[in-house]
C-alpha atoms as a PDB file:
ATOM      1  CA  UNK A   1      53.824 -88.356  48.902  1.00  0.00           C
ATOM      2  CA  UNK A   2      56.386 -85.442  49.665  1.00  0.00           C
ATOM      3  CA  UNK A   3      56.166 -84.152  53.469  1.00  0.00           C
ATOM      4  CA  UNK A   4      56.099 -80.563  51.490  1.00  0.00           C
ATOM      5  CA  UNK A   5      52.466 -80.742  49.930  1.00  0.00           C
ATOM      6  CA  UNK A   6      50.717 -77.202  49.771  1.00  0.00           C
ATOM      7  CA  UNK A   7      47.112 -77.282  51.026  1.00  0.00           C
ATOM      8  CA  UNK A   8      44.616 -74.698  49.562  1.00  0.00           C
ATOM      9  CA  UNK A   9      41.049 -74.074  50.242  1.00  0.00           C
ATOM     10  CA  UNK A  10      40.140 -73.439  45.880  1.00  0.00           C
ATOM     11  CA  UNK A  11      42.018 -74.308  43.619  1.00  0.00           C
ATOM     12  CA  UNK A  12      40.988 -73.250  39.904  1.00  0.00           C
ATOM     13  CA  UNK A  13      42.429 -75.189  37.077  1.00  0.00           C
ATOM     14  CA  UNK A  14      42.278 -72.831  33.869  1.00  0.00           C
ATOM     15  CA  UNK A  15      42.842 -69.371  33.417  1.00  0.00           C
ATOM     16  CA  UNK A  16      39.784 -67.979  30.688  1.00  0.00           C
ATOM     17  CA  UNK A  17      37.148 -65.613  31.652  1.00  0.00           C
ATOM     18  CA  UNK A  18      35.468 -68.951  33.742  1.00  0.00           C
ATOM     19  CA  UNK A  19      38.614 -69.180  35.658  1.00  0.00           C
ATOM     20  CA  UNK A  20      38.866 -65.315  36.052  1.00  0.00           C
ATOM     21  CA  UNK A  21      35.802 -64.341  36.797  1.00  0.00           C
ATOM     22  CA  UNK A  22      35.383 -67.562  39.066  1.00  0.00           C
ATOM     23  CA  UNK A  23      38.683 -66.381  40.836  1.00  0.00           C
ATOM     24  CA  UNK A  24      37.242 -62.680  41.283  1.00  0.00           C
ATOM     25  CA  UNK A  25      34.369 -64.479  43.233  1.00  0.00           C
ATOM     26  CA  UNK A  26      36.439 -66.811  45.561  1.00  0.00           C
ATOM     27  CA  UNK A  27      38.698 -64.176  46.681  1.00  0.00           C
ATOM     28  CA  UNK A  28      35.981 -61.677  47.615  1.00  0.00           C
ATOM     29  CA  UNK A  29      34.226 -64.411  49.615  1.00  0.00           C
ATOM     30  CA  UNK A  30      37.608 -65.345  51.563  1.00  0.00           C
ATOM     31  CA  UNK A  31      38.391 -68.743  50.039  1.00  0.00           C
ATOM     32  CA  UNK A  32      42.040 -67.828  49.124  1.00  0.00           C
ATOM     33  CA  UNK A  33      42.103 -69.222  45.885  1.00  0.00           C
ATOM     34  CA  UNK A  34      45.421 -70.566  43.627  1.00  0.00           C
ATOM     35  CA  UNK A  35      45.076 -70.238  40.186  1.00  0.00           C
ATOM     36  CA  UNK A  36      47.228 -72.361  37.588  1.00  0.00           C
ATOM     37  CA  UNK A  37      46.768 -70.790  33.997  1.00  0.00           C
ATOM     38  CA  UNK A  38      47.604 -73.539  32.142  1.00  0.00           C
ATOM     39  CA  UNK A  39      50.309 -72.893  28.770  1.00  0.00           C
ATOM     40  CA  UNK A  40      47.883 -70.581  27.383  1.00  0.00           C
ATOM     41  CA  UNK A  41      47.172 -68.151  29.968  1.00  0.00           C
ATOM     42  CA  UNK A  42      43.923 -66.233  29.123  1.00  0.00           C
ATOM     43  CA  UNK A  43      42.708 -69.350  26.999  1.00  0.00           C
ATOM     44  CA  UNK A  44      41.025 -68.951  23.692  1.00  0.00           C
ATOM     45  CA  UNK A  45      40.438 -65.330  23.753  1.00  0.00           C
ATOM     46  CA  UNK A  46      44.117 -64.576  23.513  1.00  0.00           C
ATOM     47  CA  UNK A  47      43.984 -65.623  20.066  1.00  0.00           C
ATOM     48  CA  UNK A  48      41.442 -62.981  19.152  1.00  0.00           C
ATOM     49  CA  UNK A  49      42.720 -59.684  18.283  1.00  0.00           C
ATOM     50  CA  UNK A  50      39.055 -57.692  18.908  1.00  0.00           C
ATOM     51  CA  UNK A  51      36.411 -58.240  21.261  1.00  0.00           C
ATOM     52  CA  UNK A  52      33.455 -56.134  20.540  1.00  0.00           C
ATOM     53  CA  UNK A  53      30.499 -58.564  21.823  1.00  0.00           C
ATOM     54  CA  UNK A  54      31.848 -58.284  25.978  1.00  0.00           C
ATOM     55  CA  UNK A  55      29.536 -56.371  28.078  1.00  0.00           C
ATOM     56  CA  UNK A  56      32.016 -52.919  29.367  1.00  0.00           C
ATOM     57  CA  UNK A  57      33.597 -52.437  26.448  1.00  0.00           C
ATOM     58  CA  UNK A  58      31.645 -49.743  24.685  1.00  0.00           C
ATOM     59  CA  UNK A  59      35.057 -49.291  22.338  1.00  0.00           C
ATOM     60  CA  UNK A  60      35.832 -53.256  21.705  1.00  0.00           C
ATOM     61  CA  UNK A  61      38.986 -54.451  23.698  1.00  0.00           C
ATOM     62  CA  UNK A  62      41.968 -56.433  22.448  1.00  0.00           C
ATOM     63  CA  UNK A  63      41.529 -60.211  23.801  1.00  0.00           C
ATOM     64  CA  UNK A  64      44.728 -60.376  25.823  1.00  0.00           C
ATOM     65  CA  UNK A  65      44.263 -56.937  27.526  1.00  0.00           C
ATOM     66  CA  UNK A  66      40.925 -58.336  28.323  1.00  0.00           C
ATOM     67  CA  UNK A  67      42.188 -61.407  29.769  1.00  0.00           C
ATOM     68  CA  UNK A  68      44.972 -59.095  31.533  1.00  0.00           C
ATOM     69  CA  UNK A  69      42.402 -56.827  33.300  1.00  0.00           C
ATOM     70  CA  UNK A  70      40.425 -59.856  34.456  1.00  0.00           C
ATOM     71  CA  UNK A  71      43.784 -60.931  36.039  1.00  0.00           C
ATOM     72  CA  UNK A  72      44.291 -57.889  37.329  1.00  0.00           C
ATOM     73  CA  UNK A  73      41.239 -57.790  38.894  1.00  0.00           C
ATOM     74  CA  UNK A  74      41.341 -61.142  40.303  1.00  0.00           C
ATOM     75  CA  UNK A  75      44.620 -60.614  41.820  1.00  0.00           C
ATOM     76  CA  UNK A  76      43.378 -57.693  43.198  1.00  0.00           C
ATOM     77  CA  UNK A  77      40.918 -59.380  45.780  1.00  0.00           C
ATOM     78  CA  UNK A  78      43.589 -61.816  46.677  1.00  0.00           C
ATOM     79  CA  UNK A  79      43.815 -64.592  43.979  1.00  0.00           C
ATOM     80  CA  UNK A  80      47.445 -66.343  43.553  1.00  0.00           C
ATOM     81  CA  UNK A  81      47.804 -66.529  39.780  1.00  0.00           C
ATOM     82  CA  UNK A  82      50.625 -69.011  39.273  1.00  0.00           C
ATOM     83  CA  UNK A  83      51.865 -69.949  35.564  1.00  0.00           C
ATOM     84  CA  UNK A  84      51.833 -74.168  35.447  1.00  0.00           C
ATOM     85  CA  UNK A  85      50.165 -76.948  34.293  1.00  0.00           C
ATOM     86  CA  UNK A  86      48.428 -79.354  36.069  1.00  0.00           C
ATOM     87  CA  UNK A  87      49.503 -82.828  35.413  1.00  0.00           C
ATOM     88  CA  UNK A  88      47.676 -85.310  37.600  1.00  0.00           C
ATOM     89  CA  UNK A  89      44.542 -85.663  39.361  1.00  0.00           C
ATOM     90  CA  UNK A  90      43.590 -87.794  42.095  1.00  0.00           C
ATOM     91  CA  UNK A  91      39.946 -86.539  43.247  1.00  0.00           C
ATOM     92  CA  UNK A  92      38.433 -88.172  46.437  1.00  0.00           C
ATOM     93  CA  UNK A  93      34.368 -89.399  45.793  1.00  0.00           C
ATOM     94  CA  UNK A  94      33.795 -88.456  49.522  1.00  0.00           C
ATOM     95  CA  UNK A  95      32.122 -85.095  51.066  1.00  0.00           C
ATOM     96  CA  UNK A  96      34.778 -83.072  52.321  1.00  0.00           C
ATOM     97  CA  UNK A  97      37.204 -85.340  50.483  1.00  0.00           C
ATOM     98  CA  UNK A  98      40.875 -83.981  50.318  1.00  0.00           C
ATOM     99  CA  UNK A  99      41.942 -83.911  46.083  1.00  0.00           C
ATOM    100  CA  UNK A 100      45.275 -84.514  45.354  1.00  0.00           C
ATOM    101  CA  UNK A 101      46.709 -82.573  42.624  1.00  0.00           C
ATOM    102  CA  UNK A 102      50.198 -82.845  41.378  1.00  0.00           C
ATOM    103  CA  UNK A 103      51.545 -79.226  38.915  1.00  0.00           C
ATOM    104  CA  UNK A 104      54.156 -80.032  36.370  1.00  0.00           C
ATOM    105  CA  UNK A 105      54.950 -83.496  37.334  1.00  0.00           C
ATOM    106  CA  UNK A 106      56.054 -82.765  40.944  1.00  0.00           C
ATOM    107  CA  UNK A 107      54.475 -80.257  43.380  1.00  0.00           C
ATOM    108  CA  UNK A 108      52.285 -81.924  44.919  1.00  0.00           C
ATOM    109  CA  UNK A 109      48.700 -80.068  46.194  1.00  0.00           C
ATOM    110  CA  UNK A 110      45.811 -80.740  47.791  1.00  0.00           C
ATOM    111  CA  UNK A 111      42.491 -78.577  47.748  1.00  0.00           C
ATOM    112  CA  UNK A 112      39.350 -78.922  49.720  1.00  0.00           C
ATOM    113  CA  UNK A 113      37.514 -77.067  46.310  1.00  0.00           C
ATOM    114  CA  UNK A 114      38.552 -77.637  42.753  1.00  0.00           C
ATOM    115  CA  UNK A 115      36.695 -75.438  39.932  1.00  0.00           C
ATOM    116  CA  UNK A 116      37.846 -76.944  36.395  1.00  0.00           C
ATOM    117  CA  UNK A 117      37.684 -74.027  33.968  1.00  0.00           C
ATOM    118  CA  UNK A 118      40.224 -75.087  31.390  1.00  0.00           C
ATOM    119  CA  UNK A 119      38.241 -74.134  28.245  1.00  0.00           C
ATOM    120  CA  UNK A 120      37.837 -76.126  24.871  1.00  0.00           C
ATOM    121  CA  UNK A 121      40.167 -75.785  21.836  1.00  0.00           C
ATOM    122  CA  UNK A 122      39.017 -75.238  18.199  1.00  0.00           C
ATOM    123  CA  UNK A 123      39.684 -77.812  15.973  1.00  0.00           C
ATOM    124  CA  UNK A 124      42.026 -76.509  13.021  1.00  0.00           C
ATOM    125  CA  UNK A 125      43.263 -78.164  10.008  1.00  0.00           C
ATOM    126  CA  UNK A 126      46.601 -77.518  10.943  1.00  0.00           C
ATOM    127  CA  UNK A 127      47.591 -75.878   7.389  1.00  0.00           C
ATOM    128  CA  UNK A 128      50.595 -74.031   8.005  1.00  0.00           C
ATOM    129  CA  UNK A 129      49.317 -70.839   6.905  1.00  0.00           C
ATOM    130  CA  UNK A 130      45.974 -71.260   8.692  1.00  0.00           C
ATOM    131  CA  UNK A 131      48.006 -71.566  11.801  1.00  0.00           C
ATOM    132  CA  UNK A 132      49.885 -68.389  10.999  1.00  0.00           C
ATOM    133  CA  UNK A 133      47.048 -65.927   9.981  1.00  0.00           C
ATOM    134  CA  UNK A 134      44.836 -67.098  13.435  1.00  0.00           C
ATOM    135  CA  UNK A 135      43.816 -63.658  14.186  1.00  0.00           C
ATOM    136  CA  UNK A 136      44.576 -62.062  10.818  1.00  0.00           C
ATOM    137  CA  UNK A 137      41.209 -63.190   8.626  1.00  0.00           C
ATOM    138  CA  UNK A 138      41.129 -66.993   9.988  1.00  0.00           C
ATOM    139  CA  UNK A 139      38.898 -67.626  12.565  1.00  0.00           C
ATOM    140  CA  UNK A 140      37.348 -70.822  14.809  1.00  0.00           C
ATOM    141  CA  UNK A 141      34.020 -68.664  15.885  1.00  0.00           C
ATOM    142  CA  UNK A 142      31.506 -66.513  13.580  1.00  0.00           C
ATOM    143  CA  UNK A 143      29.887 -64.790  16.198  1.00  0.00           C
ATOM    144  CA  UNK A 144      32.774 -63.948  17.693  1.00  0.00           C
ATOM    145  CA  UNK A 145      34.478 -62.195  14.996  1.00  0.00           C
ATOM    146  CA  UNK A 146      32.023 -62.214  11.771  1.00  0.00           C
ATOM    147  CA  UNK A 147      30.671 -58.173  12.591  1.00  0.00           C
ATOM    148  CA  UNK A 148      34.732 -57.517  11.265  1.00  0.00           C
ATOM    149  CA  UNK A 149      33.556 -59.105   7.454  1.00  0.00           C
ATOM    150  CA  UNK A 150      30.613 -57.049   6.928  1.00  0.00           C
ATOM    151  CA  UNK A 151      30.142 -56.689   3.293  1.00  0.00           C
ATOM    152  CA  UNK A 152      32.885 -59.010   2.307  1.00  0.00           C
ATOM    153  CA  UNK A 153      33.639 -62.856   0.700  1.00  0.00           C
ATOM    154  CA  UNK A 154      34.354 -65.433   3.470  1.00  0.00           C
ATOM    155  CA  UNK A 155      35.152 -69.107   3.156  1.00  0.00           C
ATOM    156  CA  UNK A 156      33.576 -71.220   5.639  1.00  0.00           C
ATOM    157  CA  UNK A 157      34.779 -75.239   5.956  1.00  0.00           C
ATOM    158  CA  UNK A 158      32.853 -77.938   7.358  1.00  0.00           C
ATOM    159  CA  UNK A 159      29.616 -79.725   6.444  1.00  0.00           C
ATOM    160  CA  UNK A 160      27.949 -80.323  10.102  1.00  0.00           C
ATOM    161  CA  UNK A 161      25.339 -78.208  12.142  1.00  0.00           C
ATOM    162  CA  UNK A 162      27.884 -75.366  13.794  1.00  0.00           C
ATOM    163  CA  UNK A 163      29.812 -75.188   9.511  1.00  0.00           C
ATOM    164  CA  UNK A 164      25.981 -74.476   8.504  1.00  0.00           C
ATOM    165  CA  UNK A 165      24.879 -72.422  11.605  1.00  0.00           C
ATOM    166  CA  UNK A 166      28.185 -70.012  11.050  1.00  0.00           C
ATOM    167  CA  UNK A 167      27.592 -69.631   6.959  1.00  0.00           C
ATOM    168  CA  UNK A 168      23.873 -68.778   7.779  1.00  0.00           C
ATOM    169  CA  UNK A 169      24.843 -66.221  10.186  1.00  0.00           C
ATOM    170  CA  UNK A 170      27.534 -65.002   8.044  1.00  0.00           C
ATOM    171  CA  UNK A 171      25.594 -64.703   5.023  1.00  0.00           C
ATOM    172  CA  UNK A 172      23.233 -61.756   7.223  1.00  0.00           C
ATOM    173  CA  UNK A 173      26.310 -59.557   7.298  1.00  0.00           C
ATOM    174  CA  UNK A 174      28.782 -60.815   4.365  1.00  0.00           C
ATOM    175  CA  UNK A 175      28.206 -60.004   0.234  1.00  0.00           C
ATOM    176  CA  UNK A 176      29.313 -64.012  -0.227  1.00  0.00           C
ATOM    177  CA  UNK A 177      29.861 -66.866   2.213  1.00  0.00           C
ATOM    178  CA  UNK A 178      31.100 -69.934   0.278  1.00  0.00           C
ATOM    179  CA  UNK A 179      31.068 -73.501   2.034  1.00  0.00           C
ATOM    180  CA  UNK A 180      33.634 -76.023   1.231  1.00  0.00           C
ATOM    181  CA  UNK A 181      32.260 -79.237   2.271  1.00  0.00           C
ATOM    182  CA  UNK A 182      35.207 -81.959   1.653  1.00  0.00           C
ATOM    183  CA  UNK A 183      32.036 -85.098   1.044  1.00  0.00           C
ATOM    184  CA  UNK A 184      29.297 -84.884  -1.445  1.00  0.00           C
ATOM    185  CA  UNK A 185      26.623 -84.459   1.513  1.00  0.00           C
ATOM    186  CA  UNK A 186      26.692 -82.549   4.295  1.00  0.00           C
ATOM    187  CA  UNK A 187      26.672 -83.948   7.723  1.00  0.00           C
ATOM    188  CA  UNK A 188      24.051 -80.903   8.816  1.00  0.00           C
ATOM    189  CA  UNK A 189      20.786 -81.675  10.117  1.00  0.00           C
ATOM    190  CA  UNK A 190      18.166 -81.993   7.104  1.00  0.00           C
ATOM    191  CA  UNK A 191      16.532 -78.101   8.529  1.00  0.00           C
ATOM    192  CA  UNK A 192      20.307 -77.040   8.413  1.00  0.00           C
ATOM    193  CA  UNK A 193      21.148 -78.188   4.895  1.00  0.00           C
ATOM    194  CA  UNK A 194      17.690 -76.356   3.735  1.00  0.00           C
ATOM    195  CA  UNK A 195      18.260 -73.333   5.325  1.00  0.00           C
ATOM    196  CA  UNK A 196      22.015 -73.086   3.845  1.00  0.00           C
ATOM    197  CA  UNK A 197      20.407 -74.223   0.552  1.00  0.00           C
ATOM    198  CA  UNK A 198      18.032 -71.289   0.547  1.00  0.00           C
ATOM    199  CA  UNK A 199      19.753 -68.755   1.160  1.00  0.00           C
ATOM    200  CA  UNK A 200      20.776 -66.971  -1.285  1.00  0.00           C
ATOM    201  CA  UNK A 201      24.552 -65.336  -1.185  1.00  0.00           C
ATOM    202  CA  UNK A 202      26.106 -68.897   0.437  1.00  0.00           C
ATOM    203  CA  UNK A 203      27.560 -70.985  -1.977  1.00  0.00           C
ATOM    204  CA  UNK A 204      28.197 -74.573  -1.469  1.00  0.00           C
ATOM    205  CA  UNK A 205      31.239 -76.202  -3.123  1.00  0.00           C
ATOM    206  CA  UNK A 206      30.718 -79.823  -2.022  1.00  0.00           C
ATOM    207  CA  UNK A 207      33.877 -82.815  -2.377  1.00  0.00           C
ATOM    208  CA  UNK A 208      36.139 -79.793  -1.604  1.00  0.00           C
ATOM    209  CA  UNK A 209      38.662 -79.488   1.225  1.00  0.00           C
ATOM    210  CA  UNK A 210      40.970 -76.239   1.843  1.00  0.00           C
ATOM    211  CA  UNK A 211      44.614 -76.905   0.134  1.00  0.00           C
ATOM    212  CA  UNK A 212      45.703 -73.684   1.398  1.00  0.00           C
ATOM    213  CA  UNK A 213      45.244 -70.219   2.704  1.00  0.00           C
ATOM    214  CA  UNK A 214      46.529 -66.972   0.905  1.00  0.00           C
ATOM    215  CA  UNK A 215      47.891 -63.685   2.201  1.00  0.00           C
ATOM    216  CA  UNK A 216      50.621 -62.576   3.809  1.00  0.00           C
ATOM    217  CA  UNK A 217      49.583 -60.442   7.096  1.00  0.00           C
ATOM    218  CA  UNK A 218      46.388 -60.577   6.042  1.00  0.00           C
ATOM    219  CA  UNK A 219      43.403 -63.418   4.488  1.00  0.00           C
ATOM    220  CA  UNK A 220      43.324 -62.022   0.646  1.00  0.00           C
ATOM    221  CA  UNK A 221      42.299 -65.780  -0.952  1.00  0.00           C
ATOM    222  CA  UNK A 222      42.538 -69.293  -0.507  1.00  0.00           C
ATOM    223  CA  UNK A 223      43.131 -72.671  -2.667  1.00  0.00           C
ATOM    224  CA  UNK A 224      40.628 -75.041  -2.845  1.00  0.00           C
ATOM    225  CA  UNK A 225      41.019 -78.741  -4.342  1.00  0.00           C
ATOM    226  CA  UNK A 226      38.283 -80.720  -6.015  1.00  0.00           C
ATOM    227  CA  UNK A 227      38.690 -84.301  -4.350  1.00  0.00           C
ATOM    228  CA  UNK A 228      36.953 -85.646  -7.100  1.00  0.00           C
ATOM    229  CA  UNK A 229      38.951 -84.162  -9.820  1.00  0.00           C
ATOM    230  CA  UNK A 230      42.354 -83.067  -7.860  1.00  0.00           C
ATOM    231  CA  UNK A 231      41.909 -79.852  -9.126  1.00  0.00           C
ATOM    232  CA  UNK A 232      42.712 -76.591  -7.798  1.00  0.00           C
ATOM    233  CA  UNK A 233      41.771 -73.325  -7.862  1.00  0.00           C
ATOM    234  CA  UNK A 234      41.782 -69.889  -5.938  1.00  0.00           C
ATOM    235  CA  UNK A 235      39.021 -67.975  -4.326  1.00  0.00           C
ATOM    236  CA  UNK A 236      39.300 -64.196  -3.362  1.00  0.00           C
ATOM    237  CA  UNK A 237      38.406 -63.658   0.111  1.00  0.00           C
ATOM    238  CA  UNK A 238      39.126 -61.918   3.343  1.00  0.00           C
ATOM    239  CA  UNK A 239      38.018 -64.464   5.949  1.00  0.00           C
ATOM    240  CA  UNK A 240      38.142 -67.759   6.051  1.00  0.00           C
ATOM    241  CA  UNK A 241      36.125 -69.402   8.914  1.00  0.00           C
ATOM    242  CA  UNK A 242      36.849 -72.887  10.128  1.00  0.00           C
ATOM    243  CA  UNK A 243      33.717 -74.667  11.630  1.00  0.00           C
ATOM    244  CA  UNK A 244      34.788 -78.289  12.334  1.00  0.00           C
ATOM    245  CA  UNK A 245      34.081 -78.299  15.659  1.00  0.00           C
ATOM    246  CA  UNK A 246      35.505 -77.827  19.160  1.00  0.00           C
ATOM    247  CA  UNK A 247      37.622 -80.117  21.639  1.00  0.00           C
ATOM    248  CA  UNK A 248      37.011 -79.849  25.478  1.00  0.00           C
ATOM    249  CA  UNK A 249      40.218 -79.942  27.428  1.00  0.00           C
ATOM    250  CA  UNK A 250      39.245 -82.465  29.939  1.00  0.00           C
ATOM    251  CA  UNK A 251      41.491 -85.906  29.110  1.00  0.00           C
ATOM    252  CA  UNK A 252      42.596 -85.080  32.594  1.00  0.00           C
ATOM    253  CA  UNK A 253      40.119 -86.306  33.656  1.00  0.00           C
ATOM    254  CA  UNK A 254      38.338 -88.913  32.176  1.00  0.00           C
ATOM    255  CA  UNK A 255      37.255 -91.525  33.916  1.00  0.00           C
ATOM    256  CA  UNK A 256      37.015 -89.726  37.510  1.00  0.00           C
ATOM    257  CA  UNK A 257      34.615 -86.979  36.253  1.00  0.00           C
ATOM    258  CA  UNK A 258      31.681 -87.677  34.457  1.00  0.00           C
ATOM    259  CA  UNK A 259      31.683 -86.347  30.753  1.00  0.00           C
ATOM    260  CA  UNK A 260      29.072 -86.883  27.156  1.00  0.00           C
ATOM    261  CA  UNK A 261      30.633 -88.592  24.513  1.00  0.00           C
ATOM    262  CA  UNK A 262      32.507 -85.712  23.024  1.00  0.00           C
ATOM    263  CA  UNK A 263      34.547 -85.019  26.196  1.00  0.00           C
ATOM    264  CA  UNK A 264      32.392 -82.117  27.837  1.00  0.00           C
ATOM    265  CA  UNK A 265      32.071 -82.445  31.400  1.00  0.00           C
ATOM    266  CA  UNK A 266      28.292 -82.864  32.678  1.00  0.00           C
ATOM    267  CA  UNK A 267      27.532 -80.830  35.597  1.00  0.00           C
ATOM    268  CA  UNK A 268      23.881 -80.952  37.904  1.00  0.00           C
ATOM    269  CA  UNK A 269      20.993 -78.976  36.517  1.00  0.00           C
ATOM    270  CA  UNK A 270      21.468 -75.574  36.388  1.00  0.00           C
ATOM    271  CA  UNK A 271      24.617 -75.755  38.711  1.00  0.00           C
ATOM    272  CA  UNK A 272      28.106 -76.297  38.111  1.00  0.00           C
ATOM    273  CA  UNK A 273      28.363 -79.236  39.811  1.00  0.00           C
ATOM    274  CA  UNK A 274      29.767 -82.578  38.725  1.00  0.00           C
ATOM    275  CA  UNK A 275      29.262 -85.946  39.884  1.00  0.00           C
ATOM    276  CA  UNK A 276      32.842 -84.980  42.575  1.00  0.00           C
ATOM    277  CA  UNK A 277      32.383 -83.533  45.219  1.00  0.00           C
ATOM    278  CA  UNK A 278      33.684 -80.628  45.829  1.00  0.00           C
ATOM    279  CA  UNK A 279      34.427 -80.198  42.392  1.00  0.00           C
ATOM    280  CA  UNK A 280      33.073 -78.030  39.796  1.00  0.00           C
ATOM    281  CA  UNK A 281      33.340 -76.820  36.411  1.00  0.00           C
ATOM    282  CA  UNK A 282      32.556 -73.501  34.815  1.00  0.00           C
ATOM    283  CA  UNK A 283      33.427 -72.319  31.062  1.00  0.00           C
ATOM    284  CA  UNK A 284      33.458 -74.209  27.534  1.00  0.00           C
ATOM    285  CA  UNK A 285      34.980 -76.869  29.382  1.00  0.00           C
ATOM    286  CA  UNK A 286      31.038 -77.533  30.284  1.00  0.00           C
ATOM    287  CA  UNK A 287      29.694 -75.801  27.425  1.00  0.00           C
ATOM    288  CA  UNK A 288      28.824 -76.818  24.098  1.00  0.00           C
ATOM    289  CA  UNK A 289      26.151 -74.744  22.618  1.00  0.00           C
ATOM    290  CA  UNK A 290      27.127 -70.917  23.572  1.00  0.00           C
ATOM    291  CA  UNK A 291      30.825 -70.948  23.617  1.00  0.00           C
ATOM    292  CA  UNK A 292      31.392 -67.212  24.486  1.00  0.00           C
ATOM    293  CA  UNK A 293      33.309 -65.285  26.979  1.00  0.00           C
ATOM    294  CA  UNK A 294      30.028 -63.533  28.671  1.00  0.00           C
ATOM    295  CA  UNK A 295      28.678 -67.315  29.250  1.00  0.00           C
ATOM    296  CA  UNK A 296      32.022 -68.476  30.263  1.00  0.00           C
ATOM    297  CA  UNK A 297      32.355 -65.379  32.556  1.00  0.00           C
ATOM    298  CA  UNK A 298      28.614 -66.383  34.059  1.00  0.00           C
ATOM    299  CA  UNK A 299      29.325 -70.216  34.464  1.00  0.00           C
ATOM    300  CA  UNK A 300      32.548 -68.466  36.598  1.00  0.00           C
ATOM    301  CA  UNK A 301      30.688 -66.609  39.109  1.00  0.00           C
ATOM    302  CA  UNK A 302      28.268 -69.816  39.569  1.00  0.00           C
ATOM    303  CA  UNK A 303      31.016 -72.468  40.200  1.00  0.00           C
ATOM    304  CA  UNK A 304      32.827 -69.956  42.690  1.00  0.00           C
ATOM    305  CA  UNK A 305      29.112 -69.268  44.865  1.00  0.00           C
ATOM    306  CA  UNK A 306      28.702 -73.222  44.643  1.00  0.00           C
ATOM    307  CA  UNK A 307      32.469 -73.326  46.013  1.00  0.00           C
ATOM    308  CA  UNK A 308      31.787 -70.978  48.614  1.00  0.00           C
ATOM    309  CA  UNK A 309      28.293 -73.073  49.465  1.00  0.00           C
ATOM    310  CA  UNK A 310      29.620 -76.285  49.494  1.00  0.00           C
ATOM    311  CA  UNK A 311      33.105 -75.355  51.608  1.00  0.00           C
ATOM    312  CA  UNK A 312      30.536 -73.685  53.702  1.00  0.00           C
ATOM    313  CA  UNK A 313      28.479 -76.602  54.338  1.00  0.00           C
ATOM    314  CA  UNK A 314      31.669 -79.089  55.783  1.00  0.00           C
ATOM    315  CA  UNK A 315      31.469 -77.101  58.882  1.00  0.00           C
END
């Protein structure tokens, strides 16, 4: 190890509203906390251009300038905000345990508290077009954004429980929510598939996968193909929702941190503990079922109090 390793008292991993809100908390109680952002500073929410569902914002916000203000803010009560990626982990099972972090392959760290908030990524197709109109009619999150299609067609792809969840919510504000399910089941649960069934603007277009997605600021259609058939045709619409499912970003850490099958770290009861000591985890990195900013924001403030509780306790 180099002679010039940096020691720091909290050290948050992730830089969403979790890691934000988390760093807000740690600086106001003293613990001097380093942030590293990760590539995409601000997380998920800098891909959304409108925020109208945060608590504050009686107008809506822009995602970024949210994400900005929450740095802002964070900075303000002393946090270190550093751009960088964490690369390596080496956490120590012990109480009051010293974890050894390395930050883009060489400087070297080590941190009496670690909070993990680096967020989840949606799972897209990867369609070039898709990829290019993120933010102008394609969206990973119906709640999120669906109040901006009110009274309009949307596509929605998938065929498990969140695909039917976000067409059933959908369908309460849009005039048509079509489903293109690429098997010739759904994957839903069997209340799922009857409540999508029966209700009565959703469409379901089964053995159908996305070929493409139309427009070009804007969503105005998409192409559809038939895999039965290897047909194609287009549908007219101005959002096109992709519900496949989400990916945690924790292969850091597998196999020191205890996680479910699907990669989402498991914390203690109603804390953010994990099974580390001294380490904790706040956000969608921890979070399957809500996935939203004011959860991720809440899970924040929790993991920097059980920071504070646990450095706390050492002496």
């Amino acid at each position: 190890m180099s002679e010039n390793i940096e020691k720091i008292e909290c050290l948050i991993i992730g830089s969403g509203p979790a890691g934000y809100t988390a760093a807000i908390y740690a600086s106001r109680a003293d613990l001097k906390p380093v942030m590293y952002t990760g590539l995409q500073m601000g997380g998920q929410l800098t891909t959304t251009t409108e925020v109208d569902n945060f608590p504050g914002y009686p107008n809506g916000t822009d995602g970024t300038m949210m994400m900005e203000d929450l740095k802002k803010q964070a900075e303000r009560f002393g946090t270190e905000v550093r751009f960088g990626m964490v690369t390596k982990v080496e956490l120590s099972d012990k109480v009051g345990g010293v974890h050894k972090v390395t930050v883009d392959g060489s400087k070297e760290i080590e941190a009496e508290s670690v909070i993990i908030s680096t967020g989840a990524s949606a799972k897209y197709l990867g369609l070039e077009n898709e990829q290019r109109l993120i933010g102008g009619g394609v969206s990973a999150c119906a709640t999120c954004d669906g109040f901006f299609y009110k009274g309009q067609d949307v596509i929605v792809v998938g065929g498990g429980d969140t695909a039917a969840e976000e067409a059933t919510y959908l369908a309460k504000l849009c005039r048509k929510v079509t489903m293109l399910v690429r098997r010739d089941e759904m994957r839903a649960s069997k209340a799922m598939q009857h409540r999508v069934m029966n209700t009565e603007n959703l469409e379901v277009l089964f053995n159908s996968e996305l070929d493409d997605v139309l427009g070009d600021n804007v969503v105005d259609g998409v192409r559809v193909v038939n895999n039965s058939t290897g047909e194609k045709h287009e549908i007219p619409v101005t959002g096109v929702f992709i519900a496949i499912g989400h990916k945690p970003n924790t292969d850091l850490f597998k196999g020191v941190i205890d996680m479910d099958d699907t990669g989402y770290i498991i914390t203690e009861g109603k804390s953010t503990k994990t099974n580390v000591p001294g380490v904790f985890a706040a956000g969608d990195v921890q979070d399957k079922e809500y996935r939203q900013a004011v959860t991720a924001a809440g899970t924040g403030c929790m993991a920097a109090l059980d920071a504070e509780r646990y450095l706390a306790s050492l002496n």
